[in-house]
PDB file of N, CA and C in Angstrom:
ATOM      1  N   UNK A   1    -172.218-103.690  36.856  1.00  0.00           N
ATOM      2  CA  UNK A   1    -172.958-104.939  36.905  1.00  0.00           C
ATOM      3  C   UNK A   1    -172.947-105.456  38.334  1.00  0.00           C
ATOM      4  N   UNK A   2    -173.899-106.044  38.861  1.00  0.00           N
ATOM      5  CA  UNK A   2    -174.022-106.562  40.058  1.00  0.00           C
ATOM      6  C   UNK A   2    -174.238-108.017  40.182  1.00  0.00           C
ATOM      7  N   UNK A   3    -173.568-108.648  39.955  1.00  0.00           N
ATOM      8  CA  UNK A   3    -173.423-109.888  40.186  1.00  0.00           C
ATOM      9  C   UNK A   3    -172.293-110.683  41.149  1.00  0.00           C
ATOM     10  N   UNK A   4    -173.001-111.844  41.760  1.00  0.00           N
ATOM     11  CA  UNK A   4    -172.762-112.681  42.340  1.00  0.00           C
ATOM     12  C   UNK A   4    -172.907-114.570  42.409  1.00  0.00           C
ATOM     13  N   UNK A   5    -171.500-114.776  42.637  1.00  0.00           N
ATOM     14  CA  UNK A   5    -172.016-116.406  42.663  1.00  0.00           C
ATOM     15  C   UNK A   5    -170.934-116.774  43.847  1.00  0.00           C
ATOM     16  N   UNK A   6    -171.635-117.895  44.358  1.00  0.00           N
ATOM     17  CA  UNK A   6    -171.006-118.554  45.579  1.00  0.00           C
ATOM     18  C   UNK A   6    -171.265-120.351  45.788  1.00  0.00           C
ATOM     19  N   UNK A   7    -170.533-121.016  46.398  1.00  0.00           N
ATOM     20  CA  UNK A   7    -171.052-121.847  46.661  1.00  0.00           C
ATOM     21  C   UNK A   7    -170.567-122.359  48.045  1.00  0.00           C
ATOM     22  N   UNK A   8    -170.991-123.105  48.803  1.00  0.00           N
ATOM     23  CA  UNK A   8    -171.653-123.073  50.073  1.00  0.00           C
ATOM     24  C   UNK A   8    -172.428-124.249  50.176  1.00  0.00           C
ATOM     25  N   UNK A   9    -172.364-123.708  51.704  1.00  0.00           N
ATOM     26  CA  UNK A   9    -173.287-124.902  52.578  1.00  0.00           C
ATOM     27  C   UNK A   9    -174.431-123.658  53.339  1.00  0.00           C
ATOM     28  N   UNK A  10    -175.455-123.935  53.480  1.00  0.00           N
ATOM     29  CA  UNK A  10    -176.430-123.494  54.385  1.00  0.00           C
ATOM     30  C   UNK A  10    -176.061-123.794  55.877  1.00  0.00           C
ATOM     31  N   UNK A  11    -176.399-122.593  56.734  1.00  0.00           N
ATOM     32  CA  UNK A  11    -175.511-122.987  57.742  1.00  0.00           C
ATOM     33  C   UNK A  11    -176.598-122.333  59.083  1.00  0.00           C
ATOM     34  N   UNK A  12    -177.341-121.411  58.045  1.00  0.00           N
ATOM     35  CA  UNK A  12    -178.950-120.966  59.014  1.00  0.00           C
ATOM     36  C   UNK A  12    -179.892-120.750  58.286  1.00  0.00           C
ATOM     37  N   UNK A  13    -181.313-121.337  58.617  1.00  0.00           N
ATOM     38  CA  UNK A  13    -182.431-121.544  57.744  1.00  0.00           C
ATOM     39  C   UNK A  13    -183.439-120.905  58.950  1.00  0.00           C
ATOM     40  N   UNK A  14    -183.864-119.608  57.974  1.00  0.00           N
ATOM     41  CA  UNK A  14    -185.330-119.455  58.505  1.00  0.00           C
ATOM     42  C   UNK A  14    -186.473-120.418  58.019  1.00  0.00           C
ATOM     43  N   UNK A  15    -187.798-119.848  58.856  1.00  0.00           N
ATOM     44  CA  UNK A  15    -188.840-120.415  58.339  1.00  0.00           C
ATOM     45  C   UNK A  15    -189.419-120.293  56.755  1.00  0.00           C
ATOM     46  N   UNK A  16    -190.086-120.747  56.200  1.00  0.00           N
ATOM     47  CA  UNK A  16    -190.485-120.137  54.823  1.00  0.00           C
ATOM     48  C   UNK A  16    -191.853-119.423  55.437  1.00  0.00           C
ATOM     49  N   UNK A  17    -191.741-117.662  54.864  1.00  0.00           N
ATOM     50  CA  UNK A  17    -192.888-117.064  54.893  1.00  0.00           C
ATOM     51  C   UNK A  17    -193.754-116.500  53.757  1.00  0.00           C
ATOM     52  N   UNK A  18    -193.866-115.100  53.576  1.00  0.00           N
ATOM     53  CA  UNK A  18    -194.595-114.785  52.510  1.00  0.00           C
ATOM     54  C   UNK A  18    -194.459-113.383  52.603  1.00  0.00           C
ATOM     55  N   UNK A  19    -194.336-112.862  51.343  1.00  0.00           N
ATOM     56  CA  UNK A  19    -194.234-111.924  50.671  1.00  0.00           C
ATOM     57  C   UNK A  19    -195.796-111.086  50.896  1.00  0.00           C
ATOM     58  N   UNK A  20    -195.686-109.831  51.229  1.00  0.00           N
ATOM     59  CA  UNK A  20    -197.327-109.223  50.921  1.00  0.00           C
ATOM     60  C   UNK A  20    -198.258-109.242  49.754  1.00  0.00           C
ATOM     61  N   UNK A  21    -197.301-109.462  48.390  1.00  0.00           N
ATOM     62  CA  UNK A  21    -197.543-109.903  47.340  1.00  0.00           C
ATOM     63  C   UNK A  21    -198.245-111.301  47.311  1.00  0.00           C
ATOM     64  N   UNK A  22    -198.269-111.979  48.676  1.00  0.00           N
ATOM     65  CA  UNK A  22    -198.137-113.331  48.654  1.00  0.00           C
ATOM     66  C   UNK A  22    -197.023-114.306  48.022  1.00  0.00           C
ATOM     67  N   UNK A  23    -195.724-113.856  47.555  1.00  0.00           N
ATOM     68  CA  UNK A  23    -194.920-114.929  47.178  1.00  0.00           C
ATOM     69  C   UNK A  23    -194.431-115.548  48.251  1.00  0.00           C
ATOM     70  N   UNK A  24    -193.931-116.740  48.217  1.00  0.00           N
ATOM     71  CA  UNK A  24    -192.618-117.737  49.128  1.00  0.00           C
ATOM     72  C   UNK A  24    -191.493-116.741  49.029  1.00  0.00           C
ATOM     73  N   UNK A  25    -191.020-116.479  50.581  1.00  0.00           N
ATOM     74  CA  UNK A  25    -189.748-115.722  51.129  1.00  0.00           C
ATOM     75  C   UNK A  25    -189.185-117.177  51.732  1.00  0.00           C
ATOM     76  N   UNK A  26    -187.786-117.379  51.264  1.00  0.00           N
ATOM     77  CA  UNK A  26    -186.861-118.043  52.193  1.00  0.00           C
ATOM     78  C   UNK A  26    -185.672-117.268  52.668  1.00  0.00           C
ATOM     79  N   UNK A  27    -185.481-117.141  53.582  1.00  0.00           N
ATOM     80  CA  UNK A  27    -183.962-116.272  53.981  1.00  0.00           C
ATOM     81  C   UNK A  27    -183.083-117.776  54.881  1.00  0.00           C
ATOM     82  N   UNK A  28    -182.417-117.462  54.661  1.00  0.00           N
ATOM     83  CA  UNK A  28    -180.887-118.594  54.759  1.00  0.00           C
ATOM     84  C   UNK A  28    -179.527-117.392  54.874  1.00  0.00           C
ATOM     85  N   UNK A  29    -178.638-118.785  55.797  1.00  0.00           N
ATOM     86  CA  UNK A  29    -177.151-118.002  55.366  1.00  0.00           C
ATOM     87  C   UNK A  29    -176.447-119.068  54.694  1.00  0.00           C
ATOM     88  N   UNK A  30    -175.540-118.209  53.659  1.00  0.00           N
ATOM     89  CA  UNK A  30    -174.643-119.673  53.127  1.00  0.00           C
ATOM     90  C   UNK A  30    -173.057-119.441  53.572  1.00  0.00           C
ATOM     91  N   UNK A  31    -172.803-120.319  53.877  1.00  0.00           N
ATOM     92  CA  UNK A  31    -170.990-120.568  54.552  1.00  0.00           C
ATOM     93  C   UNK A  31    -170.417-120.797  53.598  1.00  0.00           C
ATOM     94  N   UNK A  32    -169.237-120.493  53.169  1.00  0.00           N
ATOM     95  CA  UNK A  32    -168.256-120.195  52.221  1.00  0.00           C
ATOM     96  C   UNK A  32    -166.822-120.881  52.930  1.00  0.00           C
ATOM     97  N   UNK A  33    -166.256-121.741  52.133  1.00  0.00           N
ATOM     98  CA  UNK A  33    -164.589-121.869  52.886  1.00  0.00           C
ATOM     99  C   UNK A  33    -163.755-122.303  51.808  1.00  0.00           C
ATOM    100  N   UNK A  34    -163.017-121.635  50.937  1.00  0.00           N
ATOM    101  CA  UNK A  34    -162.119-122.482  49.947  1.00  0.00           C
ATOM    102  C   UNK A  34    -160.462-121.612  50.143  1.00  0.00           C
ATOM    103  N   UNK A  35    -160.097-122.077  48.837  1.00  0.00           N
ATOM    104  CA  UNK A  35    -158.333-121.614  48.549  1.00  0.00           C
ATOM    105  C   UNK A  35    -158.154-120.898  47.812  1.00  0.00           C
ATOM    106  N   UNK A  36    -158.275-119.634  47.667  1.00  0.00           N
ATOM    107  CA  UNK A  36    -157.839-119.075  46.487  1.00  0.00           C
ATOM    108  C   UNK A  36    -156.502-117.883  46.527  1.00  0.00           C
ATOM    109  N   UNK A  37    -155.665-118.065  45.317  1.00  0.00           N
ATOM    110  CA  UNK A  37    -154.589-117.381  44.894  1.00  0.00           C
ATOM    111  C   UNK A  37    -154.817-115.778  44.770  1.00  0.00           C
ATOM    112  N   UNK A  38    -153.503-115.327  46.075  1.00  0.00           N
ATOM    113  CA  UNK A  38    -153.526-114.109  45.539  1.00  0.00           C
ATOM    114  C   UNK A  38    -152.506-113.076  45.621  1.00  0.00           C
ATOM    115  N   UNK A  39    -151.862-112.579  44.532  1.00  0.00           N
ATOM    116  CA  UNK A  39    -151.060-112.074  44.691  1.00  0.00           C
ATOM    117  C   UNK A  39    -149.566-112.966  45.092  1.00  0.00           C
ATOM    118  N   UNK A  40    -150.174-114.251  44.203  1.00  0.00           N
ATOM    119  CA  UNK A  40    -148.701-115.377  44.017  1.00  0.00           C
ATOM    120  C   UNK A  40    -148.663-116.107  45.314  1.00  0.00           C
ATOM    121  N   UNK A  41    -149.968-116.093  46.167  1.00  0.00           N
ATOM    122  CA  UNK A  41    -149.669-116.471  47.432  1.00  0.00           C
ATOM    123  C   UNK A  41    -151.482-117.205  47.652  1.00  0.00           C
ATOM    124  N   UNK A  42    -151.047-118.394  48.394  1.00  0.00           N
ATOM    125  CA  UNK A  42    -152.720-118.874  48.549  1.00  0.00           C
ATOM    126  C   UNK A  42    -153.309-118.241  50.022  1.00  0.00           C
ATOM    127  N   UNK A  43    -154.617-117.927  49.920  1.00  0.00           N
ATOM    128  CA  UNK A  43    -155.295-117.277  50.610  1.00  0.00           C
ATOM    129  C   UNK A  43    -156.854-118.120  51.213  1.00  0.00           C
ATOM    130  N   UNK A  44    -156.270-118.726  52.469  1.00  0.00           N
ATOM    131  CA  UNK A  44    -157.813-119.555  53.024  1.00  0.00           C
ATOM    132  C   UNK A  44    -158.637-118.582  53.126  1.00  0.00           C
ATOM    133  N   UNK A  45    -160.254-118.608  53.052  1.00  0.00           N
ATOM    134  CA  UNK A  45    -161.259-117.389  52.275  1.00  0.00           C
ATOM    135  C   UNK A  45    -162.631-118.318  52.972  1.00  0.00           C
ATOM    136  N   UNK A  46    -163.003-117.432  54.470  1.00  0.00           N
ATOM    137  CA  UNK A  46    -163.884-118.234  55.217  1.00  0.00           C
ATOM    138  C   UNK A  46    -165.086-116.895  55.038  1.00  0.00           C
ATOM    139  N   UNK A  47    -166.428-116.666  55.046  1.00  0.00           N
ATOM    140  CA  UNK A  47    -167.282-116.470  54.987  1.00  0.00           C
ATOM    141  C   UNK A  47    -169.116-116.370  54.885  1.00  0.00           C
ATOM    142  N   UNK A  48    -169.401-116.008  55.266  1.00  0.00           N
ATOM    143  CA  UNK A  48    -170.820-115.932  55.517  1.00  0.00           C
ATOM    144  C   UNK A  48    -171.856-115.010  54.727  1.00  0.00           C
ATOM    145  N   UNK A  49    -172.367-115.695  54.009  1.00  0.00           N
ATOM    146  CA  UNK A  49    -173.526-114.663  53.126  1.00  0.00           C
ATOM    147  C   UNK A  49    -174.838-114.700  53.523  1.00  0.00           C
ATOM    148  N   UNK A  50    -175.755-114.022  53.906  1.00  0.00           N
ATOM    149  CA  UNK A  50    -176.934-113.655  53.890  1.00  0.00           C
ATOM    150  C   UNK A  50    -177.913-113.734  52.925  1.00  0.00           C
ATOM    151  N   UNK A  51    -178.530-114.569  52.581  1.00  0.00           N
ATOM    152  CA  UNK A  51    -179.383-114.707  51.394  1.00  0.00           C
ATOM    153  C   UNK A  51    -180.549-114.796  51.226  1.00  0.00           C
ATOM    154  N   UNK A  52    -181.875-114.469  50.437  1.00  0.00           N
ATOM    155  CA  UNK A  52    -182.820-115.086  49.907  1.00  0.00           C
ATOM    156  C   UNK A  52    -183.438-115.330  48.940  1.00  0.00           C
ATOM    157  N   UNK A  53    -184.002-116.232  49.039  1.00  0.00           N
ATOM    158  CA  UNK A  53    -184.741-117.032  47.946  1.00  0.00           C
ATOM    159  C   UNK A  53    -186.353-116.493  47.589  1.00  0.00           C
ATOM    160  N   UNK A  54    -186.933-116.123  46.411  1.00  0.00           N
ATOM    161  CA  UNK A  54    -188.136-115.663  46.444  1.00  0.00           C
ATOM    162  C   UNK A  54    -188.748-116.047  45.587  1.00  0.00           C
ATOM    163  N   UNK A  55    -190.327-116.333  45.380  1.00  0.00           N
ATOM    164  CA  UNK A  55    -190.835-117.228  44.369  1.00  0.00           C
ATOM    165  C   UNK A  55    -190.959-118.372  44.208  1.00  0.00           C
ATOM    166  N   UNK A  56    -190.721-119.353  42.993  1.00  0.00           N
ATOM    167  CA  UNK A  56    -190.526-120.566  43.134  1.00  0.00           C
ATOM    168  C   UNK A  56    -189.169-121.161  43.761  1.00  0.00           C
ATOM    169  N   UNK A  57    -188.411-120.295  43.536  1.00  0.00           N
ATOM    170  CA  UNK A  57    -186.706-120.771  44.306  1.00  0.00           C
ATOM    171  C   UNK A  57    -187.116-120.794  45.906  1.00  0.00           C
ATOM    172  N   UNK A  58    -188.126-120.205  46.388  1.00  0.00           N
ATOM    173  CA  UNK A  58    -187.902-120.809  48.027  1.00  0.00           C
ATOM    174  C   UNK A  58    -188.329-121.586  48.299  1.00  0.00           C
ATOM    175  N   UNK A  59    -189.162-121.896  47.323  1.00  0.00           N
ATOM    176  CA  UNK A  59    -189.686-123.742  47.809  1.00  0.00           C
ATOM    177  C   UNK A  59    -189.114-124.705  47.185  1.00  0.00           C
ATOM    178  N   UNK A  60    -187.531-124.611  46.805  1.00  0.00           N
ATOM    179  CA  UNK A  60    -186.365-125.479  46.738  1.00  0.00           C
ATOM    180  C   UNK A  60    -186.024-126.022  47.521  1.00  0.00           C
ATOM    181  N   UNK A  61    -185.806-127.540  47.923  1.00  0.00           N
ATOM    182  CA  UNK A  61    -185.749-129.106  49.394  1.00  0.00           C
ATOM    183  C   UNK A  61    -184.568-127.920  49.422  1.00  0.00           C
ATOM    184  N   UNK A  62    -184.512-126.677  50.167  1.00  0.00           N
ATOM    185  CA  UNK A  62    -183.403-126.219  51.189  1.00  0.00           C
ATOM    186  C   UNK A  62    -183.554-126.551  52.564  1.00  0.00           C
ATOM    187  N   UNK A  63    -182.130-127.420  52.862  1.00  0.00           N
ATOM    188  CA  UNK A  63    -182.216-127.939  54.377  1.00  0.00           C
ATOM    189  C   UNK A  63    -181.083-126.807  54.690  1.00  0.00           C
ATOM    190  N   UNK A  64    -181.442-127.479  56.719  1.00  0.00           N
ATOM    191  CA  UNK A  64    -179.875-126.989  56.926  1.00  0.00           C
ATOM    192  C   UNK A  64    -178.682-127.696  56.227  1.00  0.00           C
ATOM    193  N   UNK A  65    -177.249-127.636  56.246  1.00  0.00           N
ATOM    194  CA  UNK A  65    -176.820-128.352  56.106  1.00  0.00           C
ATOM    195  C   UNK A  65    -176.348-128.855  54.278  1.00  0.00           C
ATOM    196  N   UNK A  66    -177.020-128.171  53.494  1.00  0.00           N
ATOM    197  CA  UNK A  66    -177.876-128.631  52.241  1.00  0.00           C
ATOM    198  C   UNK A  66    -176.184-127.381  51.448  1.00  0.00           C
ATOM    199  N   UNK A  67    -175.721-127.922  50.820  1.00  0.00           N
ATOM    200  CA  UNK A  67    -174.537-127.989  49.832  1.00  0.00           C
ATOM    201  C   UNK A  67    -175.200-127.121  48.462  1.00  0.00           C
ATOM    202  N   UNK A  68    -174.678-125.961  48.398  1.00  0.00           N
ATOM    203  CA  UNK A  68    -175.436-125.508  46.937  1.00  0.00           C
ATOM    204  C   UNK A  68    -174.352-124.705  46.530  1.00  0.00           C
ATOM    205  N   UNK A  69    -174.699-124.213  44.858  1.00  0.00           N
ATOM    206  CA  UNK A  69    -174.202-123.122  43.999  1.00  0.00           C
ATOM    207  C   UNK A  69    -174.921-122.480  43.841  1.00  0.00           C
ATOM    208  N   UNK A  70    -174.848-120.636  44.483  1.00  0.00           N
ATOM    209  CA  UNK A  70    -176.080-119.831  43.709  1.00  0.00           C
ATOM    210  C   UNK A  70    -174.947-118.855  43.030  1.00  0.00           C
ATOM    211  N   UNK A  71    -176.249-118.217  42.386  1.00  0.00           N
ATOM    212  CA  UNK A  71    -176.314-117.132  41.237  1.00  0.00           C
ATOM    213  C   UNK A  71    -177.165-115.809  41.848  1.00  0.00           C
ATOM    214  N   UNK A  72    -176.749-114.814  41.772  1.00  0.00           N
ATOM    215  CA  UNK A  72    -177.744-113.751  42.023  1.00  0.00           C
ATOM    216  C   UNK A  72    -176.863-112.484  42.388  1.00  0.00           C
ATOM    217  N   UNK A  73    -177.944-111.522  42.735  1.00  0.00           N
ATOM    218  CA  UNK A  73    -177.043-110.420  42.798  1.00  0.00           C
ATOM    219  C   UNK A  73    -177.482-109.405  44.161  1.00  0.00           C
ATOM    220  N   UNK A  74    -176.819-108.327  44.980  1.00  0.00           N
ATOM    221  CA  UNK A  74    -176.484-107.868  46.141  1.00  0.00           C
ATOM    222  C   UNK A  74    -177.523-106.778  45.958  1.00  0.00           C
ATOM    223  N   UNK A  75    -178.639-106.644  47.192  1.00  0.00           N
ATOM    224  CA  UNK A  75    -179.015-106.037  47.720  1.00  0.00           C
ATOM    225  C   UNK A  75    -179.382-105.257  49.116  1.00  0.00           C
ATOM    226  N   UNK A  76    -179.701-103.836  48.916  1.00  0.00           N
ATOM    227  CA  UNK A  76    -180.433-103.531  50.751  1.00  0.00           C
ATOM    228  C   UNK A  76    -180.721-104.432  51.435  1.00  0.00           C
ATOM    229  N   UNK A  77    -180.833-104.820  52.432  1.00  0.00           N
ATOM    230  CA  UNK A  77    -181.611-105.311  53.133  1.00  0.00           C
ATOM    231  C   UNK A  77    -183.493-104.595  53.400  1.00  0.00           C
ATOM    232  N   UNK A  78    -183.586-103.553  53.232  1.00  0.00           N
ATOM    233  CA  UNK A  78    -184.446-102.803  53.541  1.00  0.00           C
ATOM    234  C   UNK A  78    -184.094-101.113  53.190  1.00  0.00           C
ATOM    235  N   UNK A  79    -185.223-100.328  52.700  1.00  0.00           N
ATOM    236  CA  UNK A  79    -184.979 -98.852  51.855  1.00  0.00           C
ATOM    237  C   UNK A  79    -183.770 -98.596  52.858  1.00  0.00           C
ATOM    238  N   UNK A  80    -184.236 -98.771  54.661  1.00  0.00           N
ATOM    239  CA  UNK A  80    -183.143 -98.187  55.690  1.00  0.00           C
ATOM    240  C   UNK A  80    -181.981 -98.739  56.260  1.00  0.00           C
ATOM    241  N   UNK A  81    -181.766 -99.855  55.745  1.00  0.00           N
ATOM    242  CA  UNK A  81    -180.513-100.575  56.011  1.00  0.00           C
ATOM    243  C   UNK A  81    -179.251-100.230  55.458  1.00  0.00           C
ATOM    244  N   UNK A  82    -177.940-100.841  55.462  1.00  0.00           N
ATOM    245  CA  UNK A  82    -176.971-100.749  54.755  1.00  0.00           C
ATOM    246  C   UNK A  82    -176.410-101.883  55.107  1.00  0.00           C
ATOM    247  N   UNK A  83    -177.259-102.835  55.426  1.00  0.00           N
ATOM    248  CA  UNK A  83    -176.577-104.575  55.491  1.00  0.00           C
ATOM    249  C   UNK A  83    -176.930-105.008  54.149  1.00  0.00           C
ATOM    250  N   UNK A  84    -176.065-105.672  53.203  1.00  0.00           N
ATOM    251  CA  UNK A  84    -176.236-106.366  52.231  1.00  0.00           C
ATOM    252  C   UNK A  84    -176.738-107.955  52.227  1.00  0.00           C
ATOM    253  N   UNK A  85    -177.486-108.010  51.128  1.00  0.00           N
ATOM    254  CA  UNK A  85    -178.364-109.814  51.172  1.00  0.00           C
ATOM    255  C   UNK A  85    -177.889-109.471  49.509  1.00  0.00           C
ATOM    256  N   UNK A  86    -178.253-110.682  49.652  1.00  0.00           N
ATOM    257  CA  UNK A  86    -178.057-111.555  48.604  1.00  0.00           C
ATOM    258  C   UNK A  86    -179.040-112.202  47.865  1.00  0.00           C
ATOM    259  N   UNK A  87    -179.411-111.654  46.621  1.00  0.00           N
ATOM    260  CA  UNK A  87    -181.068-112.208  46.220  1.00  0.00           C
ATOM    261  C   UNK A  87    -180.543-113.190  45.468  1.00  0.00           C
ATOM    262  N   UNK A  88    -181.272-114.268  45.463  1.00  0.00           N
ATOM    263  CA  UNK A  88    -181.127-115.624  44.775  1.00  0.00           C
ATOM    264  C   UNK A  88    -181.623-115.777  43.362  1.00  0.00           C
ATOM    265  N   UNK A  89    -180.713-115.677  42.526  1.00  0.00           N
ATOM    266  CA  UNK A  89    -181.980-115.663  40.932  1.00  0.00           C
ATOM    267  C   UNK A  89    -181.606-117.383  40.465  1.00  0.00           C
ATOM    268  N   UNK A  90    -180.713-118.166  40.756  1.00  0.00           N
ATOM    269  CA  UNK A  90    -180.802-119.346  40.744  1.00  0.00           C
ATOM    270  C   UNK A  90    -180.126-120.449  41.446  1.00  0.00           C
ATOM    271  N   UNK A  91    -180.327-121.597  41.574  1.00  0.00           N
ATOM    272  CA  UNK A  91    -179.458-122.427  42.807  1.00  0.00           C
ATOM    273  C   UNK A  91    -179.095-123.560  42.196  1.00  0.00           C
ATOM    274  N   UNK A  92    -177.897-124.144  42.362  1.00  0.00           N
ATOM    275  CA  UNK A  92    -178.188-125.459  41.875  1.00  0.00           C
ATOM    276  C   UNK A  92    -177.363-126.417  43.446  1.00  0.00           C
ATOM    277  N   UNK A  93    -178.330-127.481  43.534  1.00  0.00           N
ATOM    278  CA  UNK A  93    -178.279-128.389  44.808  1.00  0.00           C
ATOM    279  C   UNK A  93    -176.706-129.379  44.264  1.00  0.00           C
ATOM    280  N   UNK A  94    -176.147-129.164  45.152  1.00  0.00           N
ATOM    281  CA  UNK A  94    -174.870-130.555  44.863  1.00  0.00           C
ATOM    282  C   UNK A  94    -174.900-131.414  46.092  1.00  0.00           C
TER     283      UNK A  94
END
């Protein structure tokens, strides 16, 4: 199974473009910083995800700056890449 959830702050916002299909492309990064337990010991857990939004989810009020929870799951970047993104299948704004 390939799933993913995170929550975050937006921390780089591209422009909104378009898909050849014509859909809304948003690409964003989301910043990650919490506490989590491990191995009986707490572990500060700083990170950066690569993400986008496609469809009606990219024309979600995403600012910089903008506090969210997503849902979605890890892909290519491209057939020739081996950088992983992060496709957005849902967001919720906090």
């Amino acid at each position: 199974m390939n799933k993913l959830a995170i929550s975050g702050e937006v921390t780089q916002l591209e422009a909104l473009r378009y898909t050849p299909a014509g859909l809304p492309l948003l690409s964003f990064v989301i910043g990650h910083v919490s506490e989590i337990e491990e191995a009986g010991l707490k572990r500060k857990v700083e990170c950066e995800v690569k993400a986008v939004a496609i469809g009606d989810l990219a024309t979600t009020n995403i600012q910089l700056g903008t506090k969210l929870n997503a849902l979605g799951f890890l892909a290519k970047r491209s057939a020739k890449s081996t950088q992983l993104v992060m496709h957005i299948k849902n967001i919720e704004l906090i």
